[in-house]
N, C-alpha and C. Protein backbone atom coordinates (compact mmCIF):
# COMPACT_ATOMS: atom_id res chain seq x y z
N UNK A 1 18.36 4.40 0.91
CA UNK A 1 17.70 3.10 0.72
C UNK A 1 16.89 2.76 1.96
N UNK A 2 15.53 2.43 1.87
CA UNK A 2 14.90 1.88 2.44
C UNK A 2 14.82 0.59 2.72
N UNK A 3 15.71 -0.56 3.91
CA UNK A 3 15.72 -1.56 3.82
C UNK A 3 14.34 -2.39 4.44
N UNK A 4 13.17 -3.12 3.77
CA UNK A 4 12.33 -3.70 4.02
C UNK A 4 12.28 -5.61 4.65
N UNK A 5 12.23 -5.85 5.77
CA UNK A 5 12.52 -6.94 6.12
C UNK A 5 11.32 -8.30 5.30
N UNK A 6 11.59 -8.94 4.08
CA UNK A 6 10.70 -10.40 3.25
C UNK A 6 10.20 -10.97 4.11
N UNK A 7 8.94 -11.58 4.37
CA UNK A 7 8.19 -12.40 5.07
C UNK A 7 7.83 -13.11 3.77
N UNK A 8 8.15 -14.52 3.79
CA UNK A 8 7.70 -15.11 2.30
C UNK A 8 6.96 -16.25 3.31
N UNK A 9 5.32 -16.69 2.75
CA UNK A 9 4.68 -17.24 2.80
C UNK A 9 3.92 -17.56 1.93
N UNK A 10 3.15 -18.99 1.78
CA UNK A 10 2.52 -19.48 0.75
C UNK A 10 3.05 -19.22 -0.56
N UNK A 11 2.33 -18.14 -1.21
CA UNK A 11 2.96 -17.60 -2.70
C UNK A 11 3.11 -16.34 -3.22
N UNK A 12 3.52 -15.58 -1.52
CA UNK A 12 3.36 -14.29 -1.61
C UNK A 12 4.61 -13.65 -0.86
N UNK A 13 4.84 -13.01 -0.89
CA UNK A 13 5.74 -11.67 -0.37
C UNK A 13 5.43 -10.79 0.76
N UNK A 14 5.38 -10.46 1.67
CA UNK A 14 5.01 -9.48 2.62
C UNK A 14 5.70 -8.95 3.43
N UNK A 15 5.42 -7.48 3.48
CA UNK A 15 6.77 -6.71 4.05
C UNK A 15 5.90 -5.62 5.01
N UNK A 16 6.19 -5.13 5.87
CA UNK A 16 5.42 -4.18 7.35
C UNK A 16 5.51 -2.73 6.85
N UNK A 17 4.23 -2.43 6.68
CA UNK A 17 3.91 -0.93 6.65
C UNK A 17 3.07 -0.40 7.57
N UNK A 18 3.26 1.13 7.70
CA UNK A 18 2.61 1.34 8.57
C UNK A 18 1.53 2.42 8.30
N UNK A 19 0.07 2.20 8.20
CA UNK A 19 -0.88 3.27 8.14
C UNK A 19 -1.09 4.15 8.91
N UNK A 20 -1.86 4.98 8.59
CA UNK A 20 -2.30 6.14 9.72
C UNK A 20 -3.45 5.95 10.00
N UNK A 21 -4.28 6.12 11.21
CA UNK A 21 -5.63 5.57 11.69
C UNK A 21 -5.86 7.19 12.50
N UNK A 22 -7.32 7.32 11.69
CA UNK A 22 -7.82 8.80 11.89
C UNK A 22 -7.92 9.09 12.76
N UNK A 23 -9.17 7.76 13.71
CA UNK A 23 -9.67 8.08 14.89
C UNK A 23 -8.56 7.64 15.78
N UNK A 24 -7.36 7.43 16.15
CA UNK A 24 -6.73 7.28 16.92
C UNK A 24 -5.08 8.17 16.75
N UNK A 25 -5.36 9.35 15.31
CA UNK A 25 -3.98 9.68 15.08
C UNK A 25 -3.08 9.12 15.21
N UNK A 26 -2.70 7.99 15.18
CA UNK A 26 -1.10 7.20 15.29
C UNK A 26 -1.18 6.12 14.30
N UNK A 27 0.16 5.82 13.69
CA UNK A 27 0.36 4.74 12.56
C UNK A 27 -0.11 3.56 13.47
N UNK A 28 -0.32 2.90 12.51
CA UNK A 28 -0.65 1.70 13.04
C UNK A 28 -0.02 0.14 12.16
N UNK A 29 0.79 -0.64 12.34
CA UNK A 29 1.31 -1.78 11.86
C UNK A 29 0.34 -2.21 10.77
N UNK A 30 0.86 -2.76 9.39
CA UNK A 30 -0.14 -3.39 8.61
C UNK A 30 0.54 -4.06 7.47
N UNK A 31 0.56 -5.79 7.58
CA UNK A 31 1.68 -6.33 6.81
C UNK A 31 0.74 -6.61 5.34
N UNK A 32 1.73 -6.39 4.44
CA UNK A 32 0.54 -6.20 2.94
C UNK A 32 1.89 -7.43 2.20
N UNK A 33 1.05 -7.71 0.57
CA UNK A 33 1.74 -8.29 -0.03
C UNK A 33 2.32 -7.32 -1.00
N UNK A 34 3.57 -7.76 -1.38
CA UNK A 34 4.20 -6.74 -2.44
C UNK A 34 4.19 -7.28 -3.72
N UNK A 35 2.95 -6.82 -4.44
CA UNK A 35 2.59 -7.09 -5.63
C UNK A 35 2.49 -5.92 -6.77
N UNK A 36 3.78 -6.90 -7.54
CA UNK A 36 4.02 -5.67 -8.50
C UNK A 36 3.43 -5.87 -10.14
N UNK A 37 2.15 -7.04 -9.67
CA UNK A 37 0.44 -7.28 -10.10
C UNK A 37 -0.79 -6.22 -10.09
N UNK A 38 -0.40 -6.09 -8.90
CA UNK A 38 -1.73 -4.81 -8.21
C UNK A 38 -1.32 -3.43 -9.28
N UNK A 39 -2.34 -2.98 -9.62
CA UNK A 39 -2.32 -1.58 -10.32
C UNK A 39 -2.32 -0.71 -9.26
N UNK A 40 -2.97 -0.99 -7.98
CA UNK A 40 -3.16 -0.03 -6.83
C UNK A 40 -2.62 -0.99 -5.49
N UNK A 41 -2.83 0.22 -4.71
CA UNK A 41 -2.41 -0.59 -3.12
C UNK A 41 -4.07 -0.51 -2.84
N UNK A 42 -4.07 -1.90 -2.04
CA UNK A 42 -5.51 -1.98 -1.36
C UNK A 42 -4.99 -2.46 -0.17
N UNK A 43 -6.55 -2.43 0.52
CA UNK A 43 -6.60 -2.87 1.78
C UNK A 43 -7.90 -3.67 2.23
N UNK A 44 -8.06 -4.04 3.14
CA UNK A 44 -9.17 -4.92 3.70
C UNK A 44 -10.38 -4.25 4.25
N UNK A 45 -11.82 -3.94 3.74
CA UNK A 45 -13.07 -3.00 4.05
C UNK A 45 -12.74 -3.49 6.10
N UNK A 46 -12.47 -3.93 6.32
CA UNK A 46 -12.14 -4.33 7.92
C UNK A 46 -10.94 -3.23 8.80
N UNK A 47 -9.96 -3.29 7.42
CA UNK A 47 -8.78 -2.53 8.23
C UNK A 47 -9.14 -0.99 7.82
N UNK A 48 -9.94 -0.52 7.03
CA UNK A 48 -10.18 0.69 7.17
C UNK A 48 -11.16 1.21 7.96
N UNK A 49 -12.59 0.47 8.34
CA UNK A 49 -13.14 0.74 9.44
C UNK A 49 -12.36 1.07 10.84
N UNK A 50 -11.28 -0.01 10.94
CA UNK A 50 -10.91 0.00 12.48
C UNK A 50 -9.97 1.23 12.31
N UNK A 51 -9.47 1.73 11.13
CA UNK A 51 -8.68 2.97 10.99
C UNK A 51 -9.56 4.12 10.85
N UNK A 52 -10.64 3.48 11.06
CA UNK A 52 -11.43 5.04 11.48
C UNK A 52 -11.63 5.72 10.00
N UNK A 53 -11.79 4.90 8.93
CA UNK A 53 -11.77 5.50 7.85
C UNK A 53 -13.64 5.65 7.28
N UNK A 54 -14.02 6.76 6.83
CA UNK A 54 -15.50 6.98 6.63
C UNK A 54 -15.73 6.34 5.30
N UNK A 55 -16.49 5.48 4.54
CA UNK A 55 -16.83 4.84 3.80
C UNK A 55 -18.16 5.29 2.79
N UNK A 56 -18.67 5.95 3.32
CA UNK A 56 -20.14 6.26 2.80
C UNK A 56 -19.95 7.42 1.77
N UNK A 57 -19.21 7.96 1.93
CA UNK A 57 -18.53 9.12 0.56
C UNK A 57 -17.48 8.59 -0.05
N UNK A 58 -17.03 7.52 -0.07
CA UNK A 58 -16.08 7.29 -0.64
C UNK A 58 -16.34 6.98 -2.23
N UNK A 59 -15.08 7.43 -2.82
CA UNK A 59 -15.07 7.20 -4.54
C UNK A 59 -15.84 5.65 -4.84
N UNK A 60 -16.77 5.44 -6.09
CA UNK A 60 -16.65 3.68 -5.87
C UNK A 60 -16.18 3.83 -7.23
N UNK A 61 -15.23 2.84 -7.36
CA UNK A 61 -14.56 1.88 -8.28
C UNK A 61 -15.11 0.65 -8.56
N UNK A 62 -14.31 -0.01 -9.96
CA UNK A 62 -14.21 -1.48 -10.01
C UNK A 62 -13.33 -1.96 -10.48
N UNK A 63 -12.51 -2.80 -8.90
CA UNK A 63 -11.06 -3.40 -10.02
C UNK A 63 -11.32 -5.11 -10.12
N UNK A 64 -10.64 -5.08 -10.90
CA UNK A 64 -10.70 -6.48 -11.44
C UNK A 64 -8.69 -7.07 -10.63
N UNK A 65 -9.55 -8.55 -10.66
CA UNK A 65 -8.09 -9.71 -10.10
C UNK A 65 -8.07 -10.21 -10.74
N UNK A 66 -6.80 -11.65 -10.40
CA UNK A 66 -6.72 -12.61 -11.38
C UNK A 66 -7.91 -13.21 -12.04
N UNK A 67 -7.64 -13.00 -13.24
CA UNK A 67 -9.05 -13.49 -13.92
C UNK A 67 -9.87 -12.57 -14.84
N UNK A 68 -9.42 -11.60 -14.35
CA UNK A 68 -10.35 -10.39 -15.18
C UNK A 68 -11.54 -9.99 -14.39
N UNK A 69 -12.00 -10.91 -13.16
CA UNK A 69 -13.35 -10.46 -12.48
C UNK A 69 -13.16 -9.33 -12.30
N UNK A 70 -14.71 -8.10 -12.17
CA UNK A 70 -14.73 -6.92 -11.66
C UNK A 70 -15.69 -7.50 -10.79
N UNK A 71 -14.74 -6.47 -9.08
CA UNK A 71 -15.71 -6.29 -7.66
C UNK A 71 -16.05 -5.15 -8.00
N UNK A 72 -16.63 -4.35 -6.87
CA UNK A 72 -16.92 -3.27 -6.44
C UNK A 72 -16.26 -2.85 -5.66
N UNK A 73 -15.27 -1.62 -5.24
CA UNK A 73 -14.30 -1.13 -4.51
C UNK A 73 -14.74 -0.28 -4.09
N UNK A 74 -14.16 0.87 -2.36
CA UNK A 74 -14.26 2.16 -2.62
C UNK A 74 -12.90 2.79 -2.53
N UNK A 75 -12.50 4.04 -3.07
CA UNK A 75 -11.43 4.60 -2.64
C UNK A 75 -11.17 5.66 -2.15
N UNK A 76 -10.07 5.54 -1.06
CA UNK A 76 -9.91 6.54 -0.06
C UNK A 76 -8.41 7.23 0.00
N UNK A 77 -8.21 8.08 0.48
CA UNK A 77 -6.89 8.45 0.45
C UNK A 77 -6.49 8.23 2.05
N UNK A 78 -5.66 7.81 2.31
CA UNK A 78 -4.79 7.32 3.45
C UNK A 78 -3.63 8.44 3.55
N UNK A 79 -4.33 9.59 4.64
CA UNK A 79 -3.09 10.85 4.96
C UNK A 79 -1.58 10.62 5.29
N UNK A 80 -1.56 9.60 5.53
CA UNK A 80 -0.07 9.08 5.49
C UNK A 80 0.66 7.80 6.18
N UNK A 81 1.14 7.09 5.49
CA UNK A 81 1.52 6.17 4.99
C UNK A 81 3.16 5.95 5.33
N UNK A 82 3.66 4.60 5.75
CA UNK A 82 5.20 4.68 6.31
C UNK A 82 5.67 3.17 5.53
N UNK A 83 6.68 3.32 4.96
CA UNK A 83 7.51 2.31 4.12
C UNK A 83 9.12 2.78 5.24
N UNK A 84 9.28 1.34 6.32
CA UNK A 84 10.47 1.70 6.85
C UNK A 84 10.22 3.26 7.87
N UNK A 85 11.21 3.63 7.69
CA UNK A 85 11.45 5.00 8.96
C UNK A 85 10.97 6.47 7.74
N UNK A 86 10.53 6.01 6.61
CA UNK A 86 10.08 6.91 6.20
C UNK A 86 8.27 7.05 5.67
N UNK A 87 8.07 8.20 5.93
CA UNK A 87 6.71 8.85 5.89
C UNK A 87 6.12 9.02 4.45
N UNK A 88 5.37 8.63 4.13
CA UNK A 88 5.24 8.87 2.24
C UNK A 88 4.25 10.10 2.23
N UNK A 89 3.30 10.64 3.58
CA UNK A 89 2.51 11.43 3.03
C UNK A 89 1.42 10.53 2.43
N UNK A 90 0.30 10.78 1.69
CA UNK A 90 -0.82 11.07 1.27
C UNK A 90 -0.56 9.71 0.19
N UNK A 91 -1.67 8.76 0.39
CA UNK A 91 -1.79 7.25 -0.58
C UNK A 91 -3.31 7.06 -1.07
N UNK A 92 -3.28 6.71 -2.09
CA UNK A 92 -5.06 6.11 -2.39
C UNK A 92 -5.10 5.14 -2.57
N UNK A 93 -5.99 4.40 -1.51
CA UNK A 93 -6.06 3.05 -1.68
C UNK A 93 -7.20 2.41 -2.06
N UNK A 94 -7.21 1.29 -2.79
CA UNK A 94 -8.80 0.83 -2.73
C UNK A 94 -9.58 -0.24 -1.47
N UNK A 95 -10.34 -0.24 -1.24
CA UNK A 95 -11.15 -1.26 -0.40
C UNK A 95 -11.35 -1.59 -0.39
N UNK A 96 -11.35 -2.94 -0.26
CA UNK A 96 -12.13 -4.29 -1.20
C UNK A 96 -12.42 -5.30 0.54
N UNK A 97 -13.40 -6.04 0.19
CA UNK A 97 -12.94 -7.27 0.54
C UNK A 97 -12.68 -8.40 0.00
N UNK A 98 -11.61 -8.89 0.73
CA UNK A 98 -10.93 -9.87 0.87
C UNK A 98 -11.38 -11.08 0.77
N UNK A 99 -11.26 -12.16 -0.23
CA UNK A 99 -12.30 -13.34 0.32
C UNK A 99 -11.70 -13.67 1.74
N UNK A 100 -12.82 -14.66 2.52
CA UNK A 100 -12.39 -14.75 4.27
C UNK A 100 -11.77 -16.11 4.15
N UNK A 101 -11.42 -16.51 3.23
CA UNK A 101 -10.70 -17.65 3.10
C UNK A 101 -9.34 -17.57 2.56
N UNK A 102 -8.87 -16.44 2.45
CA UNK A 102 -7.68 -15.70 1.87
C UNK A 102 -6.81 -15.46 3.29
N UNK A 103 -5.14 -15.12 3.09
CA UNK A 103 -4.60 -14.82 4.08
C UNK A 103 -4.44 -13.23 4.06
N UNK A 104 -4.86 -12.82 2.73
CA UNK A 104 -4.56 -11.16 2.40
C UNK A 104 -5.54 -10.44 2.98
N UNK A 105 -4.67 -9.30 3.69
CA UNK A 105 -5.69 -8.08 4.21
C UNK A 105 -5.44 -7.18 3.75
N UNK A 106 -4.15 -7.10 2.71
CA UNK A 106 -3.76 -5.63 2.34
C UNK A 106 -2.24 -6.05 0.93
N UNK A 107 -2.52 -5.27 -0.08
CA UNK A 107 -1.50 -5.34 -0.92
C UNK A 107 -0.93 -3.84 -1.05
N UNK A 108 0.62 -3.98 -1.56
CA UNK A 108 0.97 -2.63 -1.52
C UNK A 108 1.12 -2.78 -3.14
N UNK A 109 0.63 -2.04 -3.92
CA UNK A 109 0.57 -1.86 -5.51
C UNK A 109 1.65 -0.63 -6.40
N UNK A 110 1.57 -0.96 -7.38
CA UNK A 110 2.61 -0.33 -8.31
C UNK A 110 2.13 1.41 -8.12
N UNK A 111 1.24 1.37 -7.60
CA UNK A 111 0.82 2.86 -7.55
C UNK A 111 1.73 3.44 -6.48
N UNK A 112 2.43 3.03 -5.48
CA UNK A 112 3.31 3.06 -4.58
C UNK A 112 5.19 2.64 -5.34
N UNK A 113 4.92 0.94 -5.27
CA UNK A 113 6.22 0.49 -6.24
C UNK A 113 6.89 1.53 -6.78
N UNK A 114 5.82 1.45 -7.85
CA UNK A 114 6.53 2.44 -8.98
C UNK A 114 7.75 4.01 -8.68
N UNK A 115 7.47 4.37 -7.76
CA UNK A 115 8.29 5.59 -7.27
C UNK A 115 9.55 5.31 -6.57
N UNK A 116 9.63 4.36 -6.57
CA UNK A 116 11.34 3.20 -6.36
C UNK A 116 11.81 2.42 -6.97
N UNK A 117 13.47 2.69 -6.57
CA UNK A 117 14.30 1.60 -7.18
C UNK A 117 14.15 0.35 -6.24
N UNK A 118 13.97 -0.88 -7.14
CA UNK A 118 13.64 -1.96 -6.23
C UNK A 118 14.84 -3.10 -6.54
N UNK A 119 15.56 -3.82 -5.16
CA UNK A 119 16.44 -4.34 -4.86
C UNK A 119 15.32 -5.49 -4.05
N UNK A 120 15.67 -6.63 -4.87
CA UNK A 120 14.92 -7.85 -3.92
C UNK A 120 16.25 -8.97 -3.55
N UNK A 121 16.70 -8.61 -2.46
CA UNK A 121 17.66 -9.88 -1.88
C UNK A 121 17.27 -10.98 -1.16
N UNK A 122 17.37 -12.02 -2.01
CA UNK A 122 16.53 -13.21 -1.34
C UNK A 122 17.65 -13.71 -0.56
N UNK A 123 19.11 -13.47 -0.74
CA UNK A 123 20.12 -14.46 -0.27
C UNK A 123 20.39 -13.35 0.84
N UNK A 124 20.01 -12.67 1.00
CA UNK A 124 20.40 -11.80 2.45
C UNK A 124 19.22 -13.03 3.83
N UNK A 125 19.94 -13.71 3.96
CA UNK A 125 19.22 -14.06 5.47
C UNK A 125 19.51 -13.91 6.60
N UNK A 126 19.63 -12.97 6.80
CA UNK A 126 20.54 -12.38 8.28
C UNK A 126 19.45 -12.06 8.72
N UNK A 127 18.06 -11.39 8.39
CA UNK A 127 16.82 -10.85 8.99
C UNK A 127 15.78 -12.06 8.04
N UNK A 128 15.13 -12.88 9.00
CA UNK A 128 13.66 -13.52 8.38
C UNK A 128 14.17 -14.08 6.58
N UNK A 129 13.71 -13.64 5.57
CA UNK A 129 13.36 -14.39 4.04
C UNK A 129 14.02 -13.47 3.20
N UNK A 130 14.99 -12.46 3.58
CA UNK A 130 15.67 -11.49 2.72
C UNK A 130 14.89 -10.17 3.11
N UNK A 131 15.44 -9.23 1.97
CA UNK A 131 15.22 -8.11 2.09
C UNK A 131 14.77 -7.47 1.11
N UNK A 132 14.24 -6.39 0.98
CA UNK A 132 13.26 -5.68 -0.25
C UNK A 132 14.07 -4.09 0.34
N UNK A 133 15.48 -4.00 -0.49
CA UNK A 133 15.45 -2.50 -0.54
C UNK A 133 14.92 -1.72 -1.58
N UNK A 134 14.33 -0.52 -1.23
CA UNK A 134 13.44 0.63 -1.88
C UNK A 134 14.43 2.11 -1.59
N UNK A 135 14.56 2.11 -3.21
CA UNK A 135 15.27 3.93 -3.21
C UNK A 135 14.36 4.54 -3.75
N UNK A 136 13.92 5.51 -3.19
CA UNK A 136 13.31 6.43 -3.19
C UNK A 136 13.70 7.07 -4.55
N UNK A 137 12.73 7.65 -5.58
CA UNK A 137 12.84 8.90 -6.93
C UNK A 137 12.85 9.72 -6.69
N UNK A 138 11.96 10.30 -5.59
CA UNK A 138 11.72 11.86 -5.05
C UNK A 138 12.74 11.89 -3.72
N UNK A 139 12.18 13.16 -3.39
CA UNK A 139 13.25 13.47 -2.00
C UNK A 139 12.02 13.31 -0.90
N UNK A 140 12.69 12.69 -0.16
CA UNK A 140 12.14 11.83 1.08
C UNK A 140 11.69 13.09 2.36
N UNK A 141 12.57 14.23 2.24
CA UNK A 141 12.43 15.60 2.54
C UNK A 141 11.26 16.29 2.24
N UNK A 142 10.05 15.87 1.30
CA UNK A 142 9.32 16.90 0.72
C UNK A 142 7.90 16.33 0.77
N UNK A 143 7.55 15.71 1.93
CA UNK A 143 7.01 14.81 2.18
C UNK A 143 5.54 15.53 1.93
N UNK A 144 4.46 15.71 0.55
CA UNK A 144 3.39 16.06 0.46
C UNK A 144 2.44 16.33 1.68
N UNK A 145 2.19 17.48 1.60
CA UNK A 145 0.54 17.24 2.78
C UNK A 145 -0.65 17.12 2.09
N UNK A 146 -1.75 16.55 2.65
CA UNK A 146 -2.89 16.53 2.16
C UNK A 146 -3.26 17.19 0.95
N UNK A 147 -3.12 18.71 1.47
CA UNK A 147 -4.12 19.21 1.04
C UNK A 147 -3.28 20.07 -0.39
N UNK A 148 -2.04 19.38 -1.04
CA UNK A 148 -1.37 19.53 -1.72
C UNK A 148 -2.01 18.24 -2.98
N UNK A 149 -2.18 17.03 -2.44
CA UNK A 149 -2.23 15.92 -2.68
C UNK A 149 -3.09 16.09 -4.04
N UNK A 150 -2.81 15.32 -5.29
CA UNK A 150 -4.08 15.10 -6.06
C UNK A 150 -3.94 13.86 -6.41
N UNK A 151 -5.27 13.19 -6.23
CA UNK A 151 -5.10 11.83 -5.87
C UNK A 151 -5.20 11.30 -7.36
N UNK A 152 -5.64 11.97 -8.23
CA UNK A 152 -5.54 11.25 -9.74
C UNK A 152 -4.15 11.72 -9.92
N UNK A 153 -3.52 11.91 -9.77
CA UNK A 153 -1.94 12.07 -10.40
C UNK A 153 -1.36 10.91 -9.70
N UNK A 154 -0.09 10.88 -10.19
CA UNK A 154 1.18 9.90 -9.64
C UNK A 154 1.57 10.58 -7.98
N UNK A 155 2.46 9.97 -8.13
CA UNK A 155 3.57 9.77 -6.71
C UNK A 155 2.36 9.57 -5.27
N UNK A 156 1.61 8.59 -5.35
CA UNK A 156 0.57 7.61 -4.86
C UNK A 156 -0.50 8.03 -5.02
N UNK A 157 -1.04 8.67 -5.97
CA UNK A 157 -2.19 8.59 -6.12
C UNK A 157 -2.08 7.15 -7.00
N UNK A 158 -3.54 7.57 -8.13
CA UNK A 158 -4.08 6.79 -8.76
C UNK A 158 -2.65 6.47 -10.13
N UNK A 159 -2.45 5.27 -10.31
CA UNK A 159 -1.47 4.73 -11.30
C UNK A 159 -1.97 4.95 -12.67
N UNK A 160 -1.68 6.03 -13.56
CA UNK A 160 -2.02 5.94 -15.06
C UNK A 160 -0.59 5.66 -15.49
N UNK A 161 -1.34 4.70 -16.85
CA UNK A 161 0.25 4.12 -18.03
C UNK A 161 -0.08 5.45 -19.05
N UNK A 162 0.75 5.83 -19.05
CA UNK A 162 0.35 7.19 -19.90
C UNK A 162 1.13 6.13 -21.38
C-alpha cells in the first residue's frame, strides 16, 4: 500500500507527486488534484515547460471539462512518474492550460487511478485531511522503461473503456 498524505481545499483533493524534469534529470514535487472525473492526468502548459518538456511535436488532442467544452491539448509522455516511494515509469499526460484564475496546475486522472485499489480515509487525522491509500494491480518490481512503453494502451497510457 501506498499511503498518500489528503490536502483538502476548496472542493478538491490533492495529494504530492512527483514528476521527472528532463532538463534537470531529477523528480521534481508536483501537488495535483485526485480526480476520479479526469479521463487523463494533466498538467499545467507552465509545469511542463519548466520540466523541460518539448511541445512543438507533441500529440494535439481535445479534451473536454465540466460542461462538455472542447480545448485544445498537447500530449506528452512523462518518463517517470512517483506516487509515494514508488516509481510508476512512463505516464501520458495532457497539457492544457489552466484558467489563471483557477488553483489547479495539475490533476492526476483515472488513466493512472485506475491501476489501484483505492482506500480514502478521511477520519485518519494523524497526518494533514486523511489519507488516500493506493494498492498497486501490477508489481511495483517491473517498473516499465520507456522504450517498452505504448502510450495508447493501459497501465498509464491513454484510458480506453473498452
Amino acid at each position: 500500500m501506498i499511503p498518500l498524505v489528503m490536502y483538502i481545499s476548496a472542493n478538491s483533493i490533492e495529494i504530492k507527486t512527483e514528476i521527472w524534469r528532463t532538463n534537470t534529470d531529477k523528480f521534481v514535487r508536483c501537488y495535483m488534484i485526485f480526480d476520479t472525473g479526469a479521463a487523463m492526468t494533466a498538467i499545467d502548459t507552465s509545469i511542463a515547460l519548466r520540466c523541460g518538456y518539448n511541445l512543438k511535436n507533441a500529440r494535439e488532442v481535445k479534451v473536454s471539462g465540466i460542461g462538455g467544452s472542447n480545448i485544445k491539448a498537447k500530449q506528452i509522455t512523462i518518463p517517470d512518474f512517483k506516487l509515494g516511494d514508488i516509481e510508476l515509469g512512463p505516464v501520458v499526460v495532457d497539457v492544457v492550460d489552466f484558467p489563471v484564475n483557477s488553483n489547479t496546475s495539475a490533476v492526476l486522472g483515472v488513466n493512472v487511478i485506475k491501476e489501484f485499489k483505492v482506500i480514502m480515509d478521511f477520519q485518519d487525522k494523524s497526518i494533514k485531511d486523511g489519507v488516500i491509500y493506493l494498492e498497486p494491480t501490477f508489481d511495483t518490481n517491473d517498473k516499465m522503461s520507456a522504450d517498452r512503453f505504448n502510450p495508447s494502451a493501459s497501465r498509464f497510457g491513454i484510458w480506453n473503456v473498452e
